[in-house]
Protein backbone atom coordinates (compact mmCIF):
# COMPACT_ATOMS: atom_id res chain seq x y z
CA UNK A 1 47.33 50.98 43.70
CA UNK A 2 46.49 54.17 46.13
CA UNK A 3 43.93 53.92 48.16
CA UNK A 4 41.95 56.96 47.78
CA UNK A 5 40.60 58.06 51.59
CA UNK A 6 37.22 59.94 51.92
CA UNK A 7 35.37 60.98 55.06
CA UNK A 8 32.15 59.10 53.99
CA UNK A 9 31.08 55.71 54.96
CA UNK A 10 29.17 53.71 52.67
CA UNK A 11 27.82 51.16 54.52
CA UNK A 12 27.88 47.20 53.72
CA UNK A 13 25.00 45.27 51.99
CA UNK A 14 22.25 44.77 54.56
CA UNK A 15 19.38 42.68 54.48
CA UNK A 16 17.65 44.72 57.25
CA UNK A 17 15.64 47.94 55.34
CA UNK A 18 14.27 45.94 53.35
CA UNK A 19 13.07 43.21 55.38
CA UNK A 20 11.35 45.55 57.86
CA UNK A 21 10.33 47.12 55.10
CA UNK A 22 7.72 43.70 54.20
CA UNK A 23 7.26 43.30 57.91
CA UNK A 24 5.88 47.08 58.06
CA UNK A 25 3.49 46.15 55.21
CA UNK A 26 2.62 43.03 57.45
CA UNK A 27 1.97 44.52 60.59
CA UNK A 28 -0.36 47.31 58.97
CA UNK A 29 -2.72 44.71 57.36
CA UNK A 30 -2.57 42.70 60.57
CA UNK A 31 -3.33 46.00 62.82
CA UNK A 32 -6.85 46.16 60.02
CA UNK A 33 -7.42 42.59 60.99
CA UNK A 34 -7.07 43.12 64.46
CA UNK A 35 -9.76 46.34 64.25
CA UNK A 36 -12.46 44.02 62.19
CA UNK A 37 -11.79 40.79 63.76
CA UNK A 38 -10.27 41.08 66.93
CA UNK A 39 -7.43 38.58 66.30
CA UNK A 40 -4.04 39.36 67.32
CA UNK A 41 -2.30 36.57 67.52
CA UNK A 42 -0.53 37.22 64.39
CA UNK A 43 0.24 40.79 65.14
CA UNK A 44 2.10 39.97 67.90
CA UNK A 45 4.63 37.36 66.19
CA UNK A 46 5.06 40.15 63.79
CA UNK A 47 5.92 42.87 66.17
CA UNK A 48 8.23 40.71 68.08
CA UNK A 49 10.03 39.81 64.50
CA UNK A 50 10.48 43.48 63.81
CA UNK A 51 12.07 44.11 66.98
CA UNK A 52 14.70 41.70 66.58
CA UNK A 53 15.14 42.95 63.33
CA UNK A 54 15.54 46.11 64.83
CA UNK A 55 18.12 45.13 67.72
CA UNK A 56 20.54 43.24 64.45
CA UNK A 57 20.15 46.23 62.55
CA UNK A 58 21.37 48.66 65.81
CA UNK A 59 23.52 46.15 66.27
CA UNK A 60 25.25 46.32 62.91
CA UNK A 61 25.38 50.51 63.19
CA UNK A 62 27.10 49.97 66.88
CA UNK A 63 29.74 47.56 64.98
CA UNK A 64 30.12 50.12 62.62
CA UNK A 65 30.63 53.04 64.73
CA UNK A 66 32.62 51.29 67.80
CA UNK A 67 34.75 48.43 66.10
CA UNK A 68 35.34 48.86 63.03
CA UNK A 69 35.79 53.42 63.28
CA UNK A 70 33.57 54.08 60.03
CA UNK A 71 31.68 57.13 61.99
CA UNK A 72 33.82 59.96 61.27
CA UNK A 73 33.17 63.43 62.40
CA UNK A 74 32.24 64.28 58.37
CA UNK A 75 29.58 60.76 58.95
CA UNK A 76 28.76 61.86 62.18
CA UNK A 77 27.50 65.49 61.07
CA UNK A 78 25.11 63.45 57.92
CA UNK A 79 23.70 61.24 60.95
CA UNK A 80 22.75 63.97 63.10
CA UNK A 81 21.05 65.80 60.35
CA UNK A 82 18.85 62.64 59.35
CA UNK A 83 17.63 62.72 62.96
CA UNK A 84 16.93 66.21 63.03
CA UNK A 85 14.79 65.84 59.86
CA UNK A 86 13.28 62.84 61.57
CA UNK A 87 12.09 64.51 64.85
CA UNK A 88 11.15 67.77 62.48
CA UNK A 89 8.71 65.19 60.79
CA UNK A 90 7.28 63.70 64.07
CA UNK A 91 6.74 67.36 65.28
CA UNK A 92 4.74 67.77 62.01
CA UNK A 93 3.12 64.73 62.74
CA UNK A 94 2.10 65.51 66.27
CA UNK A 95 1.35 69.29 64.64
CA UNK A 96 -1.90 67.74 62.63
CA UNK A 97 -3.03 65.79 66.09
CA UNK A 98 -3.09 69.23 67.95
CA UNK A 99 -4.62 70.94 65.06
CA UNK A 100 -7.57 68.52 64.47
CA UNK A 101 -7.92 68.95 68.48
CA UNK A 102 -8.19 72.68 68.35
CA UNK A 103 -10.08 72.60 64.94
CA UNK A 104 -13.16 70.65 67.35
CA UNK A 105 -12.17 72.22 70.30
CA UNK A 106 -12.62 75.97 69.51
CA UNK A 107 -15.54 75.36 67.39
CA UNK A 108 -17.38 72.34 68.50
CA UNK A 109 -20.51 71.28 66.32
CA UNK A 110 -24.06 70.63 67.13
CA UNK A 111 -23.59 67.04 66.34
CA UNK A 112 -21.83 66.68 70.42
CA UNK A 113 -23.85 69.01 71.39
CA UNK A 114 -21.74 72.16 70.36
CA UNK A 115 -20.12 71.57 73.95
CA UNK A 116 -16.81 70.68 74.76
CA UNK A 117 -15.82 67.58 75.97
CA UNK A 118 -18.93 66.36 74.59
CA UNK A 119 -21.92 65.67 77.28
CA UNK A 120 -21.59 62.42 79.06
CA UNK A 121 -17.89 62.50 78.20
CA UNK A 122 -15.78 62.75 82.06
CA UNK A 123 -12.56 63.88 81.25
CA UNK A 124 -9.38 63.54 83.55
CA UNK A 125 -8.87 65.85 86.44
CA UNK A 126 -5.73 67.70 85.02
CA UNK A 127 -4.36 68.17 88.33
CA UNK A 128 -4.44 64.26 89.51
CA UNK A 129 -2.63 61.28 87.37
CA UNK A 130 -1.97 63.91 84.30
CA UNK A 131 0.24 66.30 86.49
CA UNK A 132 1.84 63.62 87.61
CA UNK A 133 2.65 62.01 84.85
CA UNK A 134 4.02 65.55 83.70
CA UNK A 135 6.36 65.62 86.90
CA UNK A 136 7.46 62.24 86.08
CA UNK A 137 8.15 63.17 82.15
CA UNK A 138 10.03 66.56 82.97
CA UNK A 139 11.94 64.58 85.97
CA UNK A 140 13.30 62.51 83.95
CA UNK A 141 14.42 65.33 81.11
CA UNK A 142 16.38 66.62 84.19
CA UNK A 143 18.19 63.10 84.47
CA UNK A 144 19.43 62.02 81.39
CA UNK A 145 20.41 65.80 80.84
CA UNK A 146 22.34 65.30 84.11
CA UNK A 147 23.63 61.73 82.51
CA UNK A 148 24.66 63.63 79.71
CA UNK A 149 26.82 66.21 81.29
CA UNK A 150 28.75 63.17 83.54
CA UNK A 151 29.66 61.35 79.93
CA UNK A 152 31.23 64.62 78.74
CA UNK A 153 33.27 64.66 82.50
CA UNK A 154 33.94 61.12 81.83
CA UNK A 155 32.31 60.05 85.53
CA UNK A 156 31.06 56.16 84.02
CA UNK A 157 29.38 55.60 87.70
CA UNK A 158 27.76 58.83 87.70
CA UNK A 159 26.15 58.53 84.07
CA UNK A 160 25.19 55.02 84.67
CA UNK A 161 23.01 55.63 88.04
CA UNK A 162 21.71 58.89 85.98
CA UNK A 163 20.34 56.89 83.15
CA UNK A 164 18.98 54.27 85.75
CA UNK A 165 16.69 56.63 86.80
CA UNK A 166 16.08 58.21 83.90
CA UNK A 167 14.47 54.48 82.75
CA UNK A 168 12.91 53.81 85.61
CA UNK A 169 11.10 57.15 85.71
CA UNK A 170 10.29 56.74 82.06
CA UNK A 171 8.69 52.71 83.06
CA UNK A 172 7.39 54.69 85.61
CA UNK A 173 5.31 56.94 83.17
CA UNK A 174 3.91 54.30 80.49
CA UNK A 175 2.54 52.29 83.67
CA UNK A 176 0.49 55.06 85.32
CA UNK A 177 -0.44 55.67 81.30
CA UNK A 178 -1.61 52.73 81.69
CA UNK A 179 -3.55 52.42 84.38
CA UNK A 180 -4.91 56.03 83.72
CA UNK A 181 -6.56 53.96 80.33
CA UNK A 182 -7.79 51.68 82.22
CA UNK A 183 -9.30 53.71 84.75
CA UNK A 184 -10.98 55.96 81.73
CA UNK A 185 -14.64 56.89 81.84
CA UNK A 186 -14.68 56.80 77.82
CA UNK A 187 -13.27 54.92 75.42
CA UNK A 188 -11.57 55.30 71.60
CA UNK A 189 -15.18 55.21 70.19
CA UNK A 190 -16.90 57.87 72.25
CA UNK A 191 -17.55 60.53 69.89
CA UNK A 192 -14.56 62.41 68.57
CA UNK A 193 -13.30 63.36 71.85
CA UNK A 194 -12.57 59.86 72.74
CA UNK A 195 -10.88 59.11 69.61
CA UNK A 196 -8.78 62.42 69.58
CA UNK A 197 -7.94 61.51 73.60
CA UNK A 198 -6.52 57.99 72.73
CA UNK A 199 -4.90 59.15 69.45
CA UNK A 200 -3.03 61.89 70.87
CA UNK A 201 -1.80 59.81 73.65
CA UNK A 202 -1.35 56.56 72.23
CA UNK A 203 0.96 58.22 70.32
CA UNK A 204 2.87 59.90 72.67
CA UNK A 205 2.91 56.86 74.93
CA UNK A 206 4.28 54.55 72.00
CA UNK A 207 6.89 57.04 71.46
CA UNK A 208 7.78 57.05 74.88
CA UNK A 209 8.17 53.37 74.56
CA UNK A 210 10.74 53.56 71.67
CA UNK A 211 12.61 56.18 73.62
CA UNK A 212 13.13 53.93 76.65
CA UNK A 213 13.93 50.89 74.64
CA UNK A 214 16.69 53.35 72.91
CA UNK A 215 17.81 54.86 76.30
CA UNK A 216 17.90 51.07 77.52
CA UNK A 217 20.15 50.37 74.35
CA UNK A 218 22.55 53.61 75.40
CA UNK A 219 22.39 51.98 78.92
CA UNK A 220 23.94 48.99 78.25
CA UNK A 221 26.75 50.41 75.99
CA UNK A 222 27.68 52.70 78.73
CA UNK A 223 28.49 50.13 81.02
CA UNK A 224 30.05 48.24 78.67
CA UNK A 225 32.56 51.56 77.69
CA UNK A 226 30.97 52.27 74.58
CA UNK A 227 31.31 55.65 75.15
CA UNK A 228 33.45 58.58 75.47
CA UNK A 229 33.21 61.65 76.52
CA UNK A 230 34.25 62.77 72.62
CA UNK A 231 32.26 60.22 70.97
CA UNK A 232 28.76 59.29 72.20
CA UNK A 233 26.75 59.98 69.31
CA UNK A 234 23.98 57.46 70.24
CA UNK A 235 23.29 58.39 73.23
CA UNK A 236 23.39 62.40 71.75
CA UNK A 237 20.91 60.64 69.50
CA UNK A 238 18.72 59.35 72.42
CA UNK A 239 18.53 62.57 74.59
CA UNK A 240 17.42 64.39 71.74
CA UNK A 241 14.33 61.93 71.35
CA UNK A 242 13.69 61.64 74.70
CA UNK A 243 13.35 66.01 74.82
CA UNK A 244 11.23 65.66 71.97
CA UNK A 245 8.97 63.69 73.89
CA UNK A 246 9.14 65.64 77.05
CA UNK A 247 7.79 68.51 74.57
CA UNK A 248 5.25 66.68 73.18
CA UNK A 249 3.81 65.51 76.44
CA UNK A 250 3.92 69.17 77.71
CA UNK A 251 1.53 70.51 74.87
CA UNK A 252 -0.34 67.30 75.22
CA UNK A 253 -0.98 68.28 78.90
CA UNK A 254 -1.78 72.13 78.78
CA UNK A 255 -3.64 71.65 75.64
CA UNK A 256 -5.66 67.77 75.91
CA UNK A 257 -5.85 68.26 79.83
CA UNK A 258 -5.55 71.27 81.24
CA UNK A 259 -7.22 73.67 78.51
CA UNK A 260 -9.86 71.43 77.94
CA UNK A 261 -11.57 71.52 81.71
């Protein structure tokens, strides 16, 4: 019998889509609970089950891709196509965020007061923890680009120090996120400022999260010579994110922060 070669892949039986699939279902009636009874115990078993459903899932696609070859350059081009649908449909998402912001920022009603930010509501000084957090954000755009360029050269060291800093910048963000929160004058429930406020950047800030856990992935498969400077398709995969959310956070500040004083 010939064997008849193709440049697809079609990948094994795996019990992961489906099973986060469930767990997805799981964690959104849990996240309801959570909002009418304040209980998340169970939310939190659920969310830690999901990520290590998550890291044997990635860990199947890195089998596939650096042990066993399947990732061909025709499999290669399909994969970066689904993620540039993917980030095309978080830009849409983060599109309706900005529009319901404008749509009660250009044309607030008398119900706050036809003022915006409402009265009583002290917004952030644009120029204090949100620039900051900006210079932090764009910093580390700078790095990983700089990581990327020393994987094409083929410098290991070089990329491995660049990424370094390109996670500890990015830690560096979601704690002074963090403490801007908790520092906050308002909160998710005052008037549809506050709710806008936390939406937008909850959002952003969870995203950022999922980008550093992905650059942390790319990290450790870079020292571990994952990686050429042909073939690095995840971590291709990863800057791409991460400048997605530098963009993000840029409209987020000149729009959210800076516009709105």
């Amino acid at each position: 019998m010939v064997k008849l070669l193709q440049p697809y892949h079609l990948v094994t039986i795996s019990p992961w889509p489906i099973l986060i699939s469930f767990i997805i279902i799981i964690i959104l009636i849990n996240i309801v609970n959570f909002f009418h009874n304040y209980n998340y115990s169970y939310l939190l078993i659920y969310l830690i089950i999901i990520n290590l459903c998550l890291f044997e899932w990635w860990r199947d696609v890195i089998r596939e891709s650096f042990k066993q070859g399947y990732h061909t350059s025709k499999v290669i081009k399909g994969i970066k196509l689904g993620i540039i649908l993917f980030i095309i449909s978080e830009v849409f998402f983060f599109i309706s965020i900005f529009w319901c912001y404008l749509h009660i920022f250009l044309s607030p009603s008398i119900d706050i007061g036809l003022n915006w930010p409402p009265k009583n509501i002290l917004g952030f000084n644009p120029y204090y923890i949100p620039l900051l957090n900006t210079i932090i954000l764009l910093s580390s755009g700078i790095t990983i680009t700089w990581c990327h360029y020393s994987i094409f050269l083929g410098k290991k060291f070089n990329s491995i120090i660049r990424l370094f800093i390109t996670l500890v910048l990015a830690i560096f963000f979601t704690i002074i996120q963090y403490y801007e929160y908790q520092h906050s004058s308002f909160s998710i429930s005052d008037s549809v400022y506050g709710s806008i406020f936390y939406i937008a950047t909850g959002f952003h800030g969870f995203h950022v999260i999922i980008g550093t856990l992905f650059l942390f992935i790319n990290f450790i498969r870079i020292f571990n010579n994952n990686f050429s400077s042909i073939h690095h398709l995840g971590f291709e995969i990863a800057a791409w994110y991460w400048h997605f959310v530098d963009i993000v956070w840029l409209f987020l500040y000149l729009i959210i922060y800076l516009w709105s004083i």
